[in-house]
C-alpha atoms as a PDB file:
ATOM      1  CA  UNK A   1      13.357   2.116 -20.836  1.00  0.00           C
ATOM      2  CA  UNK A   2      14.517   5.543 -22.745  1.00  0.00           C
ATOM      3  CA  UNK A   3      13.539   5.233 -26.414  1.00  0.00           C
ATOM      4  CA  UNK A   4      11.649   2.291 -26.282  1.00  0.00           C
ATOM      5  CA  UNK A   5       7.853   1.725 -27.923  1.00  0.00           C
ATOM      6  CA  UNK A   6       5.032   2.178 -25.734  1.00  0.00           C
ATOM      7  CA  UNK A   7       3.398  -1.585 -25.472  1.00  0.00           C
ATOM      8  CA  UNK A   8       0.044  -1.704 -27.151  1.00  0.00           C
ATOM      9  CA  UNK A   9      -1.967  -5.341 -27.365  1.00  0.00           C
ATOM     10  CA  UNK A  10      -4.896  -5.196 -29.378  1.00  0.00           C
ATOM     11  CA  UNK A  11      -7.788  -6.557 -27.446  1.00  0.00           C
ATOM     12  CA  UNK A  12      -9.042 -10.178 -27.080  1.00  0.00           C
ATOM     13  CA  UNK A  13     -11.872 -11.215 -28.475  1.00  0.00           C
ATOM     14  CA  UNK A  14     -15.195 -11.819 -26.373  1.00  0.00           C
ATOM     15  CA  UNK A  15     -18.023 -13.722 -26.025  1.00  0.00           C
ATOM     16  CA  UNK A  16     -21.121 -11.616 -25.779  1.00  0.00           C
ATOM     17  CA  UNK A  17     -21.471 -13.575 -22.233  1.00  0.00           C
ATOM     18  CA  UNK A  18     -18.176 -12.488 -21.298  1.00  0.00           C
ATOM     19  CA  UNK A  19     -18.942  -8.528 -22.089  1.00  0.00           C
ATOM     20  CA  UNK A  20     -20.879  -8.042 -18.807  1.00  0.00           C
ATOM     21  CA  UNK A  21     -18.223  -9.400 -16.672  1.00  0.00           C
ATOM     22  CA  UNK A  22     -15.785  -7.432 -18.948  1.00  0.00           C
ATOM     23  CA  UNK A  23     -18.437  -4.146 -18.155  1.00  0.00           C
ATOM     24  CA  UNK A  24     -18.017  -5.244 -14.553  1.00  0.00           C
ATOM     25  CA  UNK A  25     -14.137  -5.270 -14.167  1.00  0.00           C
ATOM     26  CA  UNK A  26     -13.267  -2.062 -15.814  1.00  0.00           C
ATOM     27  CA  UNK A  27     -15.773  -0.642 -13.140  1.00  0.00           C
ATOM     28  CA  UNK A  28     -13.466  -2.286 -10.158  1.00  0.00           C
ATOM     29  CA  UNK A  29     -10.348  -1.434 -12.526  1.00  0.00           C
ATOM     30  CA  UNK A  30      -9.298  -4.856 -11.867  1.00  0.00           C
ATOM     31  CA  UNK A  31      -8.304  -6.079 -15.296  1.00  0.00           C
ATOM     32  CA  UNK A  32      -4.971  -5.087 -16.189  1.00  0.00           C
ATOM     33  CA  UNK A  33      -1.947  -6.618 -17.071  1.00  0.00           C
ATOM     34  CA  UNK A  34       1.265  -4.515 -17.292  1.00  0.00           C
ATOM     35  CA  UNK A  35       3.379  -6.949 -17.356  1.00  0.00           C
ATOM     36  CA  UNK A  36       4.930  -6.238 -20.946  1.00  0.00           C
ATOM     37  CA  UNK A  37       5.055  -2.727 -19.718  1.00  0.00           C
ATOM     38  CA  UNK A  38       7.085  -3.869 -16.932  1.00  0.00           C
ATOM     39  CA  UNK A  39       9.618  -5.671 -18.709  1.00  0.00           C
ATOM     40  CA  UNK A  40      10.216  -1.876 -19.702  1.00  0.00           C
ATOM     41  CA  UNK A  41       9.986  -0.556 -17.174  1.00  0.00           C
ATOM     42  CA  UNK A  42      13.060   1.212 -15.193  1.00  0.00           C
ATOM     43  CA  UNK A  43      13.354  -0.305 -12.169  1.00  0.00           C
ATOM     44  CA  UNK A  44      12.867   2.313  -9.011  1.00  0.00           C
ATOM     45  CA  UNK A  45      15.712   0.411  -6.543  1.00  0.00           C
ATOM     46  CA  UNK A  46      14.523   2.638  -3.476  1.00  0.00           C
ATOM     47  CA  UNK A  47      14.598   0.254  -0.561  1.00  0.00           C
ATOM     48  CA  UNK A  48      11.720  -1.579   1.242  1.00  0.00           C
ATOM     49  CA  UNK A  49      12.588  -1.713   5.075  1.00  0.00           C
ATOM     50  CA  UNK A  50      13.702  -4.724   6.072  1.00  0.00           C
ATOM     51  CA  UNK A  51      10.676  -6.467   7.947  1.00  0.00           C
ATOM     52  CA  UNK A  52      13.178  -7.549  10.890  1.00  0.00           C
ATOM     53  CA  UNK A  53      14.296  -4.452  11.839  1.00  0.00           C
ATOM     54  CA  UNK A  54      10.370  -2.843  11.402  1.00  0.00           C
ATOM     55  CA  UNK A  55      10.079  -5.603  14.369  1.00  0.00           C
ATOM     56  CA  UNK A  56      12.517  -4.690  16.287  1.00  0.00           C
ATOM     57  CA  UNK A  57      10.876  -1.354  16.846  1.00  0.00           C
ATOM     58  CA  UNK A  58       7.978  -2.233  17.641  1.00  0.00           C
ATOM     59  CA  UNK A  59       9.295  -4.138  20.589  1.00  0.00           C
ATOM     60  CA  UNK A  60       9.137  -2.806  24.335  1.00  0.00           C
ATOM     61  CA  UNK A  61       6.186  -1.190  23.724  1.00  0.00           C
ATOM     62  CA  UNK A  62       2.677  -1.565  25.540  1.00  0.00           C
ATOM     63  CA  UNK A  63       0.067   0.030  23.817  1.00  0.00           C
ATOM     64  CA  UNK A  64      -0.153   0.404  19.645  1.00  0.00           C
ATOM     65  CA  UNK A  65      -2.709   1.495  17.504  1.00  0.00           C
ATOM     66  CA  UNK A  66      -2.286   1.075  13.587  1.00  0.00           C
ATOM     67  CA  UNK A  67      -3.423   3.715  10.948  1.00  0.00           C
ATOM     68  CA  UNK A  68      -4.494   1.654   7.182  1.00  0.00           C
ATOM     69  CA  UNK A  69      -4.568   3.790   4.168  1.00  0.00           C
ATOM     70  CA  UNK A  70      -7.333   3.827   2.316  1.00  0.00           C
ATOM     71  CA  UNK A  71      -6.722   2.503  -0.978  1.00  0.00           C
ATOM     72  CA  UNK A  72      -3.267   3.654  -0.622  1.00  0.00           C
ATOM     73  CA  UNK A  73      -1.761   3.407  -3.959  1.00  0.00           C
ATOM     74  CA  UNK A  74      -4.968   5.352  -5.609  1.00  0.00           C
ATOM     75  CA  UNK A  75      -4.402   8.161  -3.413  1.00  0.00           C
ATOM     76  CA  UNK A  76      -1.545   8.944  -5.233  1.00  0.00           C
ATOM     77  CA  UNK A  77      -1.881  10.674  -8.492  1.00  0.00           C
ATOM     78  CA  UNK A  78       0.398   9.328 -11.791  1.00  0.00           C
ATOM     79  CA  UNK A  79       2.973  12.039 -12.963  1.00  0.00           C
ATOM     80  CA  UNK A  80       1.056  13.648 -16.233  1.00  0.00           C
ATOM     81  CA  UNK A  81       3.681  12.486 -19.009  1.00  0.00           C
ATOM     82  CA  UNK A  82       3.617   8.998 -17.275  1.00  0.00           C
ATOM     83  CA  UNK A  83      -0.561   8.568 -17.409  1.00  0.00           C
ATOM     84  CA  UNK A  84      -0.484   7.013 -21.214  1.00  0.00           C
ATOM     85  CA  UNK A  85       2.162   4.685 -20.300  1.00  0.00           C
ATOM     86  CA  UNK A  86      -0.710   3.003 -17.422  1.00  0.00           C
ATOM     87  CA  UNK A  87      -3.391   3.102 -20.836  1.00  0.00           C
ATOM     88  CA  UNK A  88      -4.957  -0.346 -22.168  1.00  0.00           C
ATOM     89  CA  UNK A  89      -7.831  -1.464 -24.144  1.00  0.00           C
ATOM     90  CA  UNK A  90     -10.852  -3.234 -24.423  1.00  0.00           C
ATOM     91  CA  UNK A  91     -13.866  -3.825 -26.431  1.00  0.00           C
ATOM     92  CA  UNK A  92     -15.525  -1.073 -24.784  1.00  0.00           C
ATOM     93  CA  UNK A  93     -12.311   1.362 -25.587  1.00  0.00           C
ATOM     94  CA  UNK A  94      -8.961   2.801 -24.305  1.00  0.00           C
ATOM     95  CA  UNK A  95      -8.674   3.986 -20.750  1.00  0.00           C
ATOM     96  CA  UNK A  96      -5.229   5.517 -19.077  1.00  0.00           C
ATOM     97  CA  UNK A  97      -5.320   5.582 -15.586  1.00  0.00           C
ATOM     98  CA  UNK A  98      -4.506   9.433 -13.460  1.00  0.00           C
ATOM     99  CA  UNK A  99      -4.285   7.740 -10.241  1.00  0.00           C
ATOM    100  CA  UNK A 100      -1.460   4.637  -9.281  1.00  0.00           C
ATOM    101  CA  UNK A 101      -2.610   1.132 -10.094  1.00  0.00           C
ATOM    102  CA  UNK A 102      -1.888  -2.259  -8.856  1.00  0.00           C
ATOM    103  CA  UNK A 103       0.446  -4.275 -10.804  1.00  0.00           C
ATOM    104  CA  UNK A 104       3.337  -1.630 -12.663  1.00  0.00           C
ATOM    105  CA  UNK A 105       6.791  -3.052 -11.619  1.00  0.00           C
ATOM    106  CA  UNK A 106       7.583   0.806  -9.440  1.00  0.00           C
ATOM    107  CA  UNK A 107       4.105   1.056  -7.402  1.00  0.00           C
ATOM    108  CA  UNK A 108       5.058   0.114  -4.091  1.00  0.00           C
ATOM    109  CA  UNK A 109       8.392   1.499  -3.971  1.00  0.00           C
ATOM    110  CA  UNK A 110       7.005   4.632  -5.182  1.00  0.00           C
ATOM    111  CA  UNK A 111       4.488   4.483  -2.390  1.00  0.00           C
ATOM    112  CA  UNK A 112       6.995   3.733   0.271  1.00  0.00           C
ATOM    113  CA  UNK A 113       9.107   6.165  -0.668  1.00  0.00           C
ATOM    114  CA  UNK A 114       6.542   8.804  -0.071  1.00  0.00           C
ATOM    115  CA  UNK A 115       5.236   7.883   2.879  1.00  0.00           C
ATOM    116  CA  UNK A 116       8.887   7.919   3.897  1.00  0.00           C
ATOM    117  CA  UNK A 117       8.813  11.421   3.340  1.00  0.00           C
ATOM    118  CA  UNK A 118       5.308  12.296   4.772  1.00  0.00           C
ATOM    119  CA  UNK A 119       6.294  10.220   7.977  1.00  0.00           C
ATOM    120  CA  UNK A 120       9.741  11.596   8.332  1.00  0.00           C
ATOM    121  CA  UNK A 121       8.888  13.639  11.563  1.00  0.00           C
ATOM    122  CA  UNK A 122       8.197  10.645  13.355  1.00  0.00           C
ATOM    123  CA  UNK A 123       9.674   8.187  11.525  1.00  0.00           C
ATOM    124  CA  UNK A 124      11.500   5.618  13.476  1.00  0.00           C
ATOM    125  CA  UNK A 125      10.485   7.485  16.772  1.00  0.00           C
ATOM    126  CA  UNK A 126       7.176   6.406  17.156  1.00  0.00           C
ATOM    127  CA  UNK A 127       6.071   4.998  13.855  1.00  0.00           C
ATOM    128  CA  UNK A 128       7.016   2.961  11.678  1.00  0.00           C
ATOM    129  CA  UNK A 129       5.215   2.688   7.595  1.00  0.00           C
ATOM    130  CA  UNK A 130       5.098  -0.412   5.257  1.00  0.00           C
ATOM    131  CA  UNK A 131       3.181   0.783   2.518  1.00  0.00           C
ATOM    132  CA  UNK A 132       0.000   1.456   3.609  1.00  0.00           C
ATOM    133  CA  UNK A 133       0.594   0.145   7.316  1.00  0.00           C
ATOM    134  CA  UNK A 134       1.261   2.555   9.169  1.00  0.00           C
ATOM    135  CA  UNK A 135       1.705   1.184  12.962  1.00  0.00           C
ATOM    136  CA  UNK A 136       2.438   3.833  15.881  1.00  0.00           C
ATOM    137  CA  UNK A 137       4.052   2.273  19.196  1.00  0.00           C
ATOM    138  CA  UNK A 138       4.150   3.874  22.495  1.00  0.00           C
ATOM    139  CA  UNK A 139       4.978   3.129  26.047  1.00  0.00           C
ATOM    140  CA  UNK A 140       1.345   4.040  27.662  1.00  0.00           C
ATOM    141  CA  UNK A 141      -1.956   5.563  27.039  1.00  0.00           C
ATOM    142  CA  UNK A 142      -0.703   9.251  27.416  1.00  0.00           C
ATOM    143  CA  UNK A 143       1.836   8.634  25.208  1.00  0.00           C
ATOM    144  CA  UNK A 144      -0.180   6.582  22.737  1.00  0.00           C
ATOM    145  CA  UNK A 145      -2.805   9.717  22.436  1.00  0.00           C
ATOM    146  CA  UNK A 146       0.213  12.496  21.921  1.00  0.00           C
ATOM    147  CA  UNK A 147       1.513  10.289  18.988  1.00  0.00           C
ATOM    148  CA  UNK A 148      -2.078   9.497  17.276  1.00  0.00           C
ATOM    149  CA  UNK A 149      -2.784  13.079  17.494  1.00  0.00           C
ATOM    150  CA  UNK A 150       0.741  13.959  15.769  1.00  0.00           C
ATOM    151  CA  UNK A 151       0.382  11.377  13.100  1.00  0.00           C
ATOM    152  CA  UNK A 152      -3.738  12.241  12.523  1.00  0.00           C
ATOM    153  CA  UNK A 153      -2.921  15.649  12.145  1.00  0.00           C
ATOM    154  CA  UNK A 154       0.017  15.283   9.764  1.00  0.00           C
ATOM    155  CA  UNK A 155      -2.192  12.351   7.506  1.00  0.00           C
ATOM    156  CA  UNK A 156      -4.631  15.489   7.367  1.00  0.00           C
ATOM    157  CA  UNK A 157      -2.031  17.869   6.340  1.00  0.00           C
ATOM    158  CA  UNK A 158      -0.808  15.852   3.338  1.00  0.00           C
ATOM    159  CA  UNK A 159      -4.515  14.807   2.673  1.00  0.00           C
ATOM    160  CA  UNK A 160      -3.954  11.196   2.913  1.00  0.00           C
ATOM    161  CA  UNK A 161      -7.028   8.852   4.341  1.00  0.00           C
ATOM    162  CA  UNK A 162      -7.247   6.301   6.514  1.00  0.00           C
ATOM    163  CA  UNK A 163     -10.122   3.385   5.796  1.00  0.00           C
ATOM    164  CA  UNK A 164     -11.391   3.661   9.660  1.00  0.00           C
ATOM    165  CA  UNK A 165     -12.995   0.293   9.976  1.00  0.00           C
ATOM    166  CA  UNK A 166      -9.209  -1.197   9.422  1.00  0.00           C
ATOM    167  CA  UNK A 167      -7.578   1.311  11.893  1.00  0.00           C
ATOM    168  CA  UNK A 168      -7.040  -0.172  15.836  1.00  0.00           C
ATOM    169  CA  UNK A 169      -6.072   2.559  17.866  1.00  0.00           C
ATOM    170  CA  UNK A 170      -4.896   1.685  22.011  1.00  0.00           C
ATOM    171  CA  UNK A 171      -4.821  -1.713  21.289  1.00  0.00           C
ATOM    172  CA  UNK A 172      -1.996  -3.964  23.751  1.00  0.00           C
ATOM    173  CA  UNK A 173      -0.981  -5.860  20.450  1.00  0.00           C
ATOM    174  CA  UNK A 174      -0.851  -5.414  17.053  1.00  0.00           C
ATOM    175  CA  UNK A 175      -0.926  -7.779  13.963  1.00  0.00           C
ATOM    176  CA  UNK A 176       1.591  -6.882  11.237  1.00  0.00           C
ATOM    177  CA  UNK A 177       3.220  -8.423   8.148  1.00  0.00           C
ATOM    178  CA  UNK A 178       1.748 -11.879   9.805  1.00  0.00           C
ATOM    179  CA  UNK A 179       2.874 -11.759  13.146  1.00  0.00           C
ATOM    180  CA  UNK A 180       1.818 -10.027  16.558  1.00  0.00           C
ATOM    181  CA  UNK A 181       3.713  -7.966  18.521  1.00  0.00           C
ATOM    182  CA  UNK A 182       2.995  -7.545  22.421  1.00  0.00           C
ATOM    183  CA  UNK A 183       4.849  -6.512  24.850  1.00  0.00           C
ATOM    184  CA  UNK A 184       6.390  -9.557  25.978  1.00  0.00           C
ATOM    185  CA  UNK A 185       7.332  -9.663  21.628  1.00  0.00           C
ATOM    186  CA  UNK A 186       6.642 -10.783  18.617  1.00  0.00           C
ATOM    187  CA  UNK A 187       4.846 -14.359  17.634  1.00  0.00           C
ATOM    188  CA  UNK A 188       3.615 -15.946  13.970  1.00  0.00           C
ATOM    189  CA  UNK A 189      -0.249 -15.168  13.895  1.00  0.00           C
ATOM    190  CA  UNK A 190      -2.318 -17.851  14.777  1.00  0.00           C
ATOM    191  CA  UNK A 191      -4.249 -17.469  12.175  1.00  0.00           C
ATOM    192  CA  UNK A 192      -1.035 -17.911   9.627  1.00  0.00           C
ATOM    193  CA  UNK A 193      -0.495 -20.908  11.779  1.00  0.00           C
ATOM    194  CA  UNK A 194      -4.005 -22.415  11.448  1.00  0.00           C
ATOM    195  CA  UNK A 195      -3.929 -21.366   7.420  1.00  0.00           C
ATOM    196  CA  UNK A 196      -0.792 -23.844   7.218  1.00  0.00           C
ATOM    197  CA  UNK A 197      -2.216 -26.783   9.377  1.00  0.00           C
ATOM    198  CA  UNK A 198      -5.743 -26.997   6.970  1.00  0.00           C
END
């Protein structure tokens, strides 16, 4: 919000037992709370696709293979006047953050809209991005290696990188946003299923 005070908490009190696990989570960045800061906070209103119509594409085909970003939102740096608005402290002192973090109100629309942009070659034609999912779907094998090729190379480009032990590449389905889509269509994960039966 224009003209408003940057948020600054003064930090809780600890335990000595509790300054090792304190130690621990700055390490993983884990422990922040922006949610003060979001109540700030602009809202960015670009669009998140709607998860339907992400479906719908995906339909038809036979073979996918699905590109994951590693660590997708710390790929992408914070804007330089915008880095003390991401700071917070702790017993062991004040830290801002250069690269995105989970939790500020704008992160994934921010994201998305970037990867818009990055993707916008292929967009819609043989790929499709939600966040840091980035499935490509094509009608054979031929097909499937001319579009990983086009979409590796352009990731490479625009130094983005994938975490390879989440990518499936040639694959005749592919689980996304908790459902799997074939070519005969799209079906609830079993797993999702299962998770709501126990």
């Amino acid at each position: 919000v224009p003209g408003a005070a940057p948020v600054a908490q003064t930090p809780y009190r600890l335990a000595p037992s509790g300054m090792k696990d304190l130690s621990e989570q700055l390490k993983e960045l884990s422990d922040k709370d922006y949610r003060e800061l979001n109540k700030l906070t602009v809202k960015n209103r670009y669009p998140l696709p709607r998860i339907d119509d992400l479906f719908d594409q995906l339909q038809g085909s036979s073979v996918y293979s699905k590109i994951d970003l590693r660590s997708g939102y710390h790929q992408l740096r914070v804007r330089e006047g915008n880095i003390p608005k991401t700071a917070f402290r702790t017993y062991y002192g004040h830290y801002e953050f250069q690269i995105m973090p989970f939790g500020l109100t704008n992160t994934p629309t921010v994201f998305m809209n970037l990867m818009n942009r990055v993707c916008k070659p292929y967009l819609d034609k043989f790929v499709i991005v939600f966040i840091d999912d980035i499935p490509i779907y094509s009608k054979d094998d031929k097909e499937c290696e001319e579009h990983l090729k086009a979409i590796l190379e352009l990731l490479k480009k625009e130094e983005w990188y994938a975490k390879f032990s989440k990518c499936e590449f040639w694959i005749p389905k592919v689980q996304f946003l908790g459902h799997v889509i074939n070519s005969q269509g799209i079906h609830v994960d079993p797993a999702k299923i299962e998770s709501v039966k126990d």
